[in-house]
Protein backbone atom coordinates (compact mmCIF):
# COMPACT_ATOMS: atom_id res chain seq x y z
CA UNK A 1 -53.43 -13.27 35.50
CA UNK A 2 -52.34 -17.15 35.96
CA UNK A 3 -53.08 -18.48 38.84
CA UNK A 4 -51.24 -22.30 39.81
CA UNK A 5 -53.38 -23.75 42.47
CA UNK A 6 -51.60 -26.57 44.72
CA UNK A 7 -52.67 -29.23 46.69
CA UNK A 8 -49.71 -30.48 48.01
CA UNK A 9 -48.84 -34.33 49.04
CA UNK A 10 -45.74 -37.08 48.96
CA UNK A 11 -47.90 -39.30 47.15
CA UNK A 12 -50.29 -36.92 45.28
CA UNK A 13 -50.07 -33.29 44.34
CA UNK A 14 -52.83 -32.27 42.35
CA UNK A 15 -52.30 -28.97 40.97
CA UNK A 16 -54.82 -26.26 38.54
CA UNK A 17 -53.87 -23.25 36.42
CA UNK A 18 -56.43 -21.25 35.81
CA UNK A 19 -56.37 -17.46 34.04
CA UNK A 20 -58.70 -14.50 34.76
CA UNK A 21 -60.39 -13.24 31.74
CA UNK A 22 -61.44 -10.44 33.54
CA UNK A 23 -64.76 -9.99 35.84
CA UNK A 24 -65.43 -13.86 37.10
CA UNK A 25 -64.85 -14.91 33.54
CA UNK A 26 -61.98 -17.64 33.80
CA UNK A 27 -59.92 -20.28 31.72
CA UNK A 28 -58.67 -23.64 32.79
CA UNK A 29 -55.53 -24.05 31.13
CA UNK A 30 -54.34 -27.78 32.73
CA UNK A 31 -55.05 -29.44 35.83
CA UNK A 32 -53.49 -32.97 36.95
CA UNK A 33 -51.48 -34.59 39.67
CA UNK A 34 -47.75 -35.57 40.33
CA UNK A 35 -47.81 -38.86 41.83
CA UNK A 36 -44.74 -40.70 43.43
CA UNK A 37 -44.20 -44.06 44.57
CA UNK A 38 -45.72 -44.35 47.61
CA UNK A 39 -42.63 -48.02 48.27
CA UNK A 40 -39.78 -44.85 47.11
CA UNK A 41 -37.56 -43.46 49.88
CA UNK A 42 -38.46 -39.93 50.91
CA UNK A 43 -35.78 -38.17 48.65
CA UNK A 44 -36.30 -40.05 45.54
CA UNK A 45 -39.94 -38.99 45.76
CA UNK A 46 -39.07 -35.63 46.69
CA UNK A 47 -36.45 -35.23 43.60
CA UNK A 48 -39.35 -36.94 41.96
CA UNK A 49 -41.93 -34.27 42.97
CA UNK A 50 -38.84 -31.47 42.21
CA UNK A 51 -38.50 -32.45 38.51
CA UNK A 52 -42.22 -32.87 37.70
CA UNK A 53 -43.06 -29.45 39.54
CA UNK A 54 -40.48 -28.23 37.36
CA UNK A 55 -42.00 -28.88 34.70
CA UNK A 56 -45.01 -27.47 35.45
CA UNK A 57 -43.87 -24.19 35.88
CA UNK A 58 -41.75 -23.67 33.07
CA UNK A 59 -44.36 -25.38 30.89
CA UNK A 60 -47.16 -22.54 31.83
CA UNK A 61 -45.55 -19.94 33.14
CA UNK A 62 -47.90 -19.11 36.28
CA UNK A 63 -47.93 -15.15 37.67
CA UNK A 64 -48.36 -16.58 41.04
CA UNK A 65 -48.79 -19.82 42.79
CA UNK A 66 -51.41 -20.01 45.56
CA UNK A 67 -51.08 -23.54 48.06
CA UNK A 68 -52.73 -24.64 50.63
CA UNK A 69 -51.91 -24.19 54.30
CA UNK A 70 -51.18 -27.57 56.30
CA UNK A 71 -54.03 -29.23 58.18
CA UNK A 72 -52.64 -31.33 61.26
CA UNK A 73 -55.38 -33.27 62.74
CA UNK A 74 -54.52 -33.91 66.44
CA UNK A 75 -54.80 -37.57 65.92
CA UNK A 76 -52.40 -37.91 62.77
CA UNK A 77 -49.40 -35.16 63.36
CA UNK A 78 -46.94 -36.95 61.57
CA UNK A 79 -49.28 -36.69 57.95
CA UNK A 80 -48.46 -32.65 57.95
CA UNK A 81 -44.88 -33.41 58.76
CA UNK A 82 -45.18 -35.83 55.67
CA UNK A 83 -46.86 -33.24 53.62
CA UNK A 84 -44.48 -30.53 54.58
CA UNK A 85 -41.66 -31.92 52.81
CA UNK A 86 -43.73 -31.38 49.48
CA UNK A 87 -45.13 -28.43 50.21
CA UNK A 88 -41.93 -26.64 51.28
CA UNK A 89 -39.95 -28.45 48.02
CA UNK A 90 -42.90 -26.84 45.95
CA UNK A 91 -42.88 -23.27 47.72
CA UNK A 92 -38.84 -23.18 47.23
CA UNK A 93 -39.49 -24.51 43.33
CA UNK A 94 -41.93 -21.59 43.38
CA UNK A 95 -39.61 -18.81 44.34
CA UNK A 96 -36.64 -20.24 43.02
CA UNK A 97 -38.83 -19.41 39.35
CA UNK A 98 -39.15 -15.52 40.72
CA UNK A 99 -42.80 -16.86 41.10
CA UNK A 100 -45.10 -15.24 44.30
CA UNK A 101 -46.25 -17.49 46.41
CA UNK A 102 -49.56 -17.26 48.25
CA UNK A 103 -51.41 -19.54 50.91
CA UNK A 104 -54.80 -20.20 52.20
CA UNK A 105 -56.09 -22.38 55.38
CA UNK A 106 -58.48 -25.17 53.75
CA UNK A 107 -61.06 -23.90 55.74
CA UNK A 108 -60.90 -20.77 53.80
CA UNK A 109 -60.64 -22.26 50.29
CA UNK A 110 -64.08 -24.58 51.01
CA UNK A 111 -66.09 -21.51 52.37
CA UNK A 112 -64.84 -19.53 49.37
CA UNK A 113 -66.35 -22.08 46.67
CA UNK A 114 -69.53 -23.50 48.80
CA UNK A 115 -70.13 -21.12 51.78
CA UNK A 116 -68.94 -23.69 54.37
CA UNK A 117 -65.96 -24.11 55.85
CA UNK A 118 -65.65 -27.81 56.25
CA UNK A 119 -67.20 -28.92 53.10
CA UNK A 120 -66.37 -32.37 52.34
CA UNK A 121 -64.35 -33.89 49.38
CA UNK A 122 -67.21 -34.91 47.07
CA UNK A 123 -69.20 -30.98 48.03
CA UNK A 124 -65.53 -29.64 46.79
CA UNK A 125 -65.71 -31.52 43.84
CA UNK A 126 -69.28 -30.31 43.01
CA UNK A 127 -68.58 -26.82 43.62
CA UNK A 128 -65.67 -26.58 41.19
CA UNK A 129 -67.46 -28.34 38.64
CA UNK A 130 -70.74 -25.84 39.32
CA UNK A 131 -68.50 -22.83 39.35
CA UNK A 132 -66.01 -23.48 36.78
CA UNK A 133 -68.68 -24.97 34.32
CA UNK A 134 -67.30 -28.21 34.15
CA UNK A 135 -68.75 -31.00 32.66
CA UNK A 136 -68.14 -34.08 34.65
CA UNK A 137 -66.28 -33.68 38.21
CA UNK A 138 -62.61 -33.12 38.14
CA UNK A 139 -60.87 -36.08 39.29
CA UNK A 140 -58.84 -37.23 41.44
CA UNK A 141 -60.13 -35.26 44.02
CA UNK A 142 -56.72 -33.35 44.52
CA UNK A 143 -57.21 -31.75 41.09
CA UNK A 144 -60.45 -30.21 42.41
CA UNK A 145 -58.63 -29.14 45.74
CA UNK A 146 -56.05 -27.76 43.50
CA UNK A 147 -58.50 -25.89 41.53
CA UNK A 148 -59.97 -24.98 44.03
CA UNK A 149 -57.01 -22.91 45.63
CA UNK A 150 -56.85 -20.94 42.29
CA UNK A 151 -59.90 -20.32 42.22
CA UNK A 152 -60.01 -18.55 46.35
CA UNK A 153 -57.06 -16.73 45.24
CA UNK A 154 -58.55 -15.00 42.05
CA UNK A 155 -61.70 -14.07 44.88
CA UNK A 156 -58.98 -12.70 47.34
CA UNK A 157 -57.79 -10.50 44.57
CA UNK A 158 -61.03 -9.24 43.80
CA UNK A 159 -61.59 -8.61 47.63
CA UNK A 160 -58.19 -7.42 48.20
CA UNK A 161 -57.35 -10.23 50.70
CA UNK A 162 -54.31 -11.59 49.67
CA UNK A 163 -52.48 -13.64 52.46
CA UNK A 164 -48.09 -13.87 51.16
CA UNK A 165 -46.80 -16.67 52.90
């Protein structure tokens, strides 16, 4: 099974495909942001974020796409609202491509990869390099998020906890 693993944002979207080999045995097959310019208007960053998503899937061909939830932190509403826009654009893109699309809360995704639920950005980034076998710790962090999201959904399988948006 390939597994696409989103972190969606306007200005970054890091994103991970990653295939099960069976038992925990996995292969990264590409990991890497889409970036837009943060000066852009909102659609030309969107049609931006449309074309290189895109991409993406028609260049590896994912069985299903798992994505992060949105976060809204009471202080700063208006970053999920932001967020949303590339999340949604990404989850239409998604099914559009016959693709199933899955989600997890954050909270979920960093107790699935280091036991605690409100692991930090730099524990993330360990964890996928510990459990993947990487050599050096994926950056930006947004490819490790993104990896990370693959990675909870190929656990949820093996649990039988899938969660269809």
């Amino acid at each position: 099974m390939r597994v696409l693993g989103i972190d969606p944002g306007l200005n970054i979207s890091g994103y991970g495909i990653i295939e099960s080999l069976g038992d925990d045995d996995l292969n990264i097959i590409e990991a890497g942001i889409i970036r837009t310019n943060a000066k852009a208007e909102m659609d030309n960053r969107l049609v931006e974020i449309g074309r290189e998503f895109d991409s993406v899937l028609k260049q590896f061909q994912p069985d299903v796409m798992a994505i992060e939830e949105l976060y809204s932190h009471f202080n700063h509403p208006k970053t999920s609202i932001i967020m949303a826009h590339a999340r949604g654009l990404m989850i239409f893109k998604a099914a559009e491509a016959g693709i199933r699309v899955v989600s997890y809360a954050s909270t979920r995704i960093k107790k699935c990869l280091t036991g605690h639920g409100r692991a930090t950005k730099e524990q993330m980034q360990k964890a996928v390099q510990t459990n993947m076998g990487l050599k050096s710790l994926p950056e930006p962090p947004d490819v490790a998020d993104a990896l990370a999201v693959a990675w909870c959904h190929l656990q949820a399988i093996n649990r039988t906890e899938v969660v269809t948006v």
